[in-house]
Structures are given as structure tokens and as C-alpha cells.
Protein backbone atom coordinates (compact mmCIF):
# COMPACT_ATOMS: atom_id res chain seq x y z
CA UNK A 1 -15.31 83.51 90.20
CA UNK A 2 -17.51 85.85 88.84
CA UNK A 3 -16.75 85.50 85.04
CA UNK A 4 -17.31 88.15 82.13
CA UNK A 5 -17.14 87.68 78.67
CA UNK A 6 -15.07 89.32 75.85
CA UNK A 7 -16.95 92.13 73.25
CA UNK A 8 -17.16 89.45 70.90
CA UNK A 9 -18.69 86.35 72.33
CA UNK A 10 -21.42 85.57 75.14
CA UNK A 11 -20.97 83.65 78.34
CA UNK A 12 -21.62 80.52 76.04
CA UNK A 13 -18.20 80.81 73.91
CA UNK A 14 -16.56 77.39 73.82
CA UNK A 15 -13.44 79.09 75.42
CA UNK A 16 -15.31 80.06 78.59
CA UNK A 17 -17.32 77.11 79.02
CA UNK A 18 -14.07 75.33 79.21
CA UNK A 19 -11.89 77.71 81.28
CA UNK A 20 -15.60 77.65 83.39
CA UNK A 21 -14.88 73.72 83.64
CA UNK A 22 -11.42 73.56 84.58
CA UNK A 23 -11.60 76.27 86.90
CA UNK A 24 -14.17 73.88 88.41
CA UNK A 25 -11.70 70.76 88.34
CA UNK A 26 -9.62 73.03 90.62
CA UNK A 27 -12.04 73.86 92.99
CA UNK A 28 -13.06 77.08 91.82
CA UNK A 29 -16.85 77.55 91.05
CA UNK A 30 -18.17 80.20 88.36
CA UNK A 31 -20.95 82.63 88.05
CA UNK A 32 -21.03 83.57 83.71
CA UNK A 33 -23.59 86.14 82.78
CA UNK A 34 -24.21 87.67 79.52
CA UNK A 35 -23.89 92.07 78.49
CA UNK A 36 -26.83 93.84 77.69
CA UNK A 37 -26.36 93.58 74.30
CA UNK A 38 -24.98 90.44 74.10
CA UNK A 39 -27.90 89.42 75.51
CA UNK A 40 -30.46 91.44 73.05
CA UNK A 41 -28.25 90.10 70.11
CA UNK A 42 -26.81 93.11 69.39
CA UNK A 43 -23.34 93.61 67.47
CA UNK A 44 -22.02 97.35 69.11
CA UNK A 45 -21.13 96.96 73.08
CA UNK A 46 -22.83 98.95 75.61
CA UNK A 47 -21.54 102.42 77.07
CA UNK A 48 -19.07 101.99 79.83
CA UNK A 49 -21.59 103.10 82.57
CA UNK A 50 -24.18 100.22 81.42
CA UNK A 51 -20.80 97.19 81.69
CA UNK A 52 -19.60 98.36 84.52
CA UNK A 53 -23.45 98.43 86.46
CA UNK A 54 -23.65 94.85 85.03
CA UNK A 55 -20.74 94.05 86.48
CA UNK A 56 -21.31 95.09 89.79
CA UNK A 57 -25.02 93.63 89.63
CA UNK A 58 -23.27 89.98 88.78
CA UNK A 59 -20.86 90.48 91.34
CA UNK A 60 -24.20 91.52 94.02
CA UNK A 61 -25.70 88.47 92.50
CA UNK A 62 -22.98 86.15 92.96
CA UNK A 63 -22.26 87.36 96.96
CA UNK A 64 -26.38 86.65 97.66
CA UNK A 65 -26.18 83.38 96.17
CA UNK A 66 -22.72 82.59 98.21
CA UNK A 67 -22.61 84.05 101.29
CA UNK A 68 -19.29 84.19 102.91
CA UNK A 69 -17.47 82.12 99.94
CA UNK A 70 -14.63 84.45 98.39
CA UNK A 71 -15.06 85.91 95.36
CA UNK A 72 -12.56 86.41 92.71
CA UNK A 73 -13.81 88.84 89.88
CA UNK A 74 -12.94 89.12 86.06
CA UNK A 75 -12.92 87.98 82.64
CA UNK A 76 -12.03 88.15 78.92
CA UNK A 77 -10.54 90.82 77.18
CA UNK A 78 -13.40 93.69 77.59
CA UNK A 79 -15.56 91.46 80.34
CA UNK A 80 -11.55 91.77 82.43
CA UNK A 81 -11.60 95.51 81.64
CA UNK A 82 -15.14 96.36 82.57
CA UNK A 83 -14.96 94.64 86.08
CA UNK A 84 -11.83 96.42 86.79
CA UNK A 85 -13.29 99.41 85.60
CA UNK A 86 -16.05 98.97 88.00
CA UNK A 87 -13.71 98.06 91.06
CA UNK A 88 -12.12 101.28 90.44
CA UNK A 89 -14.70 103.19 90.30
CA UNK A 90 -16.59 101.75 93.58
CA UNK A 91 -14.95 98.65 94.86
CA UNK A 92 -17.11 95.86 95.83
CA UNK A 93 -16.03 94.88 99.76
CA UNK A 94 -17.03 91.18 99.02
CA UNK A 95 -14.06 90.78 95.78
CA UNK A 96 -11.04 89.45 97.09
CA UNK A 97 -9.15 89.52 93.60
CA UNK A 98 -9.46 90.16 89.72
CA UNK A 99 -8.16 88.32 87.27
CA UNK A 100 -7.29 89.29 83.56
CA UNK A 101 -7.87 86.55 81.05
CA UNK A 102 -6.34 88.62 78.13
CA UNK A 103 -5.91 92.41 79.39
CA UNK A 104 -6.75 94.31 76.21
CA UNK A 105 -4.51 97.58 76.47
CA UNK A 106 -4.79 98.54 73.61
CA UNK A 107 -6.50 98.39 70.31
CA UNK A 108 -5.17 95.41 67.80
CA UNK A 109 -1.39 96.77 66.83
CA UNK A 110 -1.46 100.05 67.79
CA UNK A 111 0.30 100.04 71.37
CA UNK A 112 -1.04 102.52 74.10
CA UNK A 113 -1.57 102.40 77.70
CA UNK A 114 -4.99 104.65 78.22
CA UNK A 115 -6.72 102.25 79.02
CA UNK A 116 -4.87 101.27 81.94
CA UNK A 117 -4.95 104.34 83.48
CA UNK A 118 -7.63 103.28 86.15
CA UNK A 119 -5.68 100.44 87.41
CA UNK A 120 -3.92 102.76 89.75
CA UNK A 121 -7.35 103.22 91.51
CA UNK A 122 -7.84 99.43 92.24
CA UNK A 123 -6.88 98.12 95.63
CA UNK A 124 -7.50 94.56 95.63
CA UNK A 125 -4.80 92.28 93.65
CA UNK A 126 -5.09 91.42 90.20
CA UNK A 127 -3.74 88.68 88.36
CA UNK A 128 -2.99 89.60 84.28
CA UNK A 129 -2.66 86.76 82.35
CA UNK A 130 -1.02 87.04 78.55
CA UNK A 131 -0.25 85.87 76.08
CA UNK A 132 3.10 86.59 74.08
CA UNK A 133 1.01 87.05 70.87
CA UNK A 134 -1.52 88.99 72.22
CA UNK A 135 -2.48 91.75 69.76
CA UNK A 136 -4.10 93.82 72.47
CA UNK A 137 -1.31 93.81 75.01
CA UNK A 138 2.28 94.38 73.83
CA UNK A 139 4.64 93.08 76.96
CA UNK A 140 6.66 95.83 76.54
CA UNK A 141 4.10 97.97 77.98
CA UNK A 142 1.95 95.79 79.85
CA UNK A 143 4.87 94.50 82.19
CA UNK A 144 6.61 97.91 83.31
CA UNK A 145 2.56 98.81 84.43
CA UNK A 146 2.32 95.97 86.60
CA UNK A 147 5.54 96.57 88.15
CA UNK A 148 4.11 100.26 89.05
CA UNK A 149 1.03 98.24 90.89
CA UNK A 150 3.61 96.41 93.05
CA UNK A 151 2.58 93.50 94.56
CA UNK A 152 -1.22 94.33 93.92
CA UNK A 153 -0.13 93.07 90.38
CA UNK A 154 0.85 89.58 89.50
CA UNK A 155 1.48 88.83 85.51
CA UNK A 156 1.80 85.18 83.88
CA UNK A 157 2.80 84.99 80.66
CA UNK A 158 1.98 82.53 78.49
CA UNK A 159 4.71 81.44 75.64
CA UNK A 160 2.94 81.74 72.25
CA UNK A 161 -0.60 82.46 73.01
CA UNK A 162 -2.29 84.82 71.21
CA UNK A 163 -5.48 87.36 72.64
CA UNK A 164 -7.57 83.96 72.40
CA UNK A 165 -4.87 81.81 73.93
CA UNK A 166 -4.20 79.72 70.65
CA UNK A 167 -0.83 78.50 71.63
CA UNK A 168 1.65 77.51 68.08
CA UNK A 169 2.01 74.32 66.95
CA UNK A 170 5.56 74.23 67.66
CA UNK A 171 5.10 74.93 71.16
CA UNK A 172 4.30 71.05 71.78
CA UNK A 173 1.27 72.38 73.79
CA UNK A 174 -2.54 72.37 72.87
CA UNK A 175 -5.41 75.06 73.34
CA UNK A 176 -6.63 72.46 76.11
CA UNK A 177 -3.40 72.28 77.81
CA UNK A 178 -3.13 75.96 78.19
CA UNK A 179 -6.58 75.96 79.76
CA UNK A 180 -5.78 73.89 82.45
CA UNK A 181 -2.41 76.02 82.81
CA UNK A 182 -4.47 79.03 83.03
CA UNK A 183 -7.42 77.54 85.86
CA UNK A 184 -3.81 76.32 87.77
CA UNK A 185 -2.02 79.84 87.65
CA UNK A 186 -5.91 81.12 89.04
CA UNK A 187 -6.22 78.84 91.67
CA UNK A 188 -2.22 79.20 93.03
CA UNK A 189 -2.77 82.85 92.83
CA UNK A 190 -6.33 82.51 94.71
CA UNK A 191 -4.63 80.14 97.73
CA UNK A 192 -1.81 82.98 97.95
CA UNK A 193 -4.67 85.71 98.59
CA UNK A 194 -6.48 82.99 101.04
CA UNK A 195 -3.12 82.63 103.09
């Protein structure tokens, strides 16, 4: 899996490095690289046109360095947005999937669906996964656009996560247990695309 960060955080956030390793515990290898300006230590995210070309270079990257493995493409929050902004925009033949840790639809509390506009234009599946406390991605919205993708769309929800998938106390589940639930949901999505 090629695997983008979110707006706020580099490819060395603790959450990636452990979705990275138990993504890995299920058999599925992945590529992290770092934005522009993540990079350069800057605060203010790059235009659109200089993510996306990132994207598409990782993804270029990641297909020379693994010839003929499948590649699943994605990330969190922004890093999920970007590479499916990319695939719609020129979809790379060697992608198989995406997958959404955290689609941000919208800006924190104040619903929309804009920026989902280009999913129409993607044509390989795409796996959303959300939280019920996500900020950036009230259900009520979220889940009546993936039914309009059809079966190019595939949403998990997770019970009591939030845009960072903090799960509450009360839910009798930890942050580490809803990691591994997330690299599971990837990987039985990922054999579904295989078969």
C-alpha cells in the first residue's frame, strides 16, 4: 500500500507507523513518503496540483520498486483525498484499490459534500473507513455518496472513533485494537479485489 499522510503529521506520526505495522502483520507491505512541505517543515499544505504529482510520483515509485505486486493506494484524511484526487484526474493502471483512512468531507462541523465531487470520476474501488465521531465526515452524508458509487464503494464504520480513530472508553476497545480492526477490514477488502 502506498500510504499518505494527513495535513497535520508526516509519514512518521505514531498512528501511521502503527497502522504501517499491522498492515504488515497481515501481509500487506507499505511504501510512506512525506508532502513537500511536510518535508521542508513547513506549516501551510501545498497546492492541489503539487499533492496530487506527489502522489502519483510515490505511486510510480512504489510500482518500480515492486513489479507486478498489487498496489492498493491511499491514506489519512488529506494524504486519502489527494490520491483520490490524483486517480481521478489520471488514473494510475498499476492501483488496484484506494483506501480512505478518515475521508475528510468536509471541514470540522460544518457538513458539505464538495469535496467529494471527484469521486464520481474514479474507477477503481475504494474502501472509506470512519469513524462515528469523525468531525470531517458526518455519516449522514458520507453514506448516501457511497451508495451513488455502487459497488466501486465499500464503507466500514467504526463505533466511536473519532477523525484520529480514538475509540471511547466505554466502548471496551483500545486505540490499538481498532488498528488491527482497521489493517483486517484492508486486507478482507484487498483479497475481495484479488478474487
Amino acid at each position: 500500500m502506498v500510504l499518505a499522510h494527513g495535513a497535520g503529521a508526516g509519514m512518521g506520526h505514531p498512528f501511521l507507523e502503527s497502522l504501517s505495522r499491522e498492515l504488515c502483520a497481515t501481509g500487506i507491505a507499505t511504501l510512506r513518503y512525506q508532502f513537500p512541505y511536510m518535508e521542508n517543515r513547513r506549516r501551510a499544505p501545498d497546492s492541489p496540483k503539487v499533492l496530487t504529482a506527489t502522489v502519483r510520483a510515490a505511486v510510480a515509485k512504489s510500482a518500480e520498486l515492486c513489479p507486478g505486486v498489487p498496489l492498493l493506494a491511499g491514506g489519512k484524511s488529506m494524504g486519502g483525498r489527494m490520491t483520490s484526487t490524483a486517480a481521478s484526474e489520471a488514473a494510475p493502471a498499476s492501483v488496484r484499490g484506494i483506501v480512505f483512512f478518515g475521508f475528510p468531507l468536509h471541514p470540522p462541523n460544518r457538513p458539505g459534500t464538495q469535496r467529494a465531487e471527484h469521486l464520481k470520476k474514479i474507477t477503481v474501488p475504494m474502501l472509506f473507513l470512519q469513524g462515528t465521531r469523525d468531525t470531517l465526515a458526518d455519516l449522514k452524508l458520507l453514506r448516501p455518496i457511497c451508495a451513488d458509487l455502487g459497488v466501486r464503494a465499500t464503507l466500514q464504520v467504526i463505533e466511536t472513533a473519532d477523525h484520529s480513530f480514538h475509540v471511547l472508553k466505554s466502548s471496551g476497545r483500545s486505540d490499538g485494537d481498532v488498528l488491527r480492526e482497521l489493517a483486517r477490514m484492508v486486507r478482507e477488502w484487498a483479497e475481495k479485489l484479488a478474487g
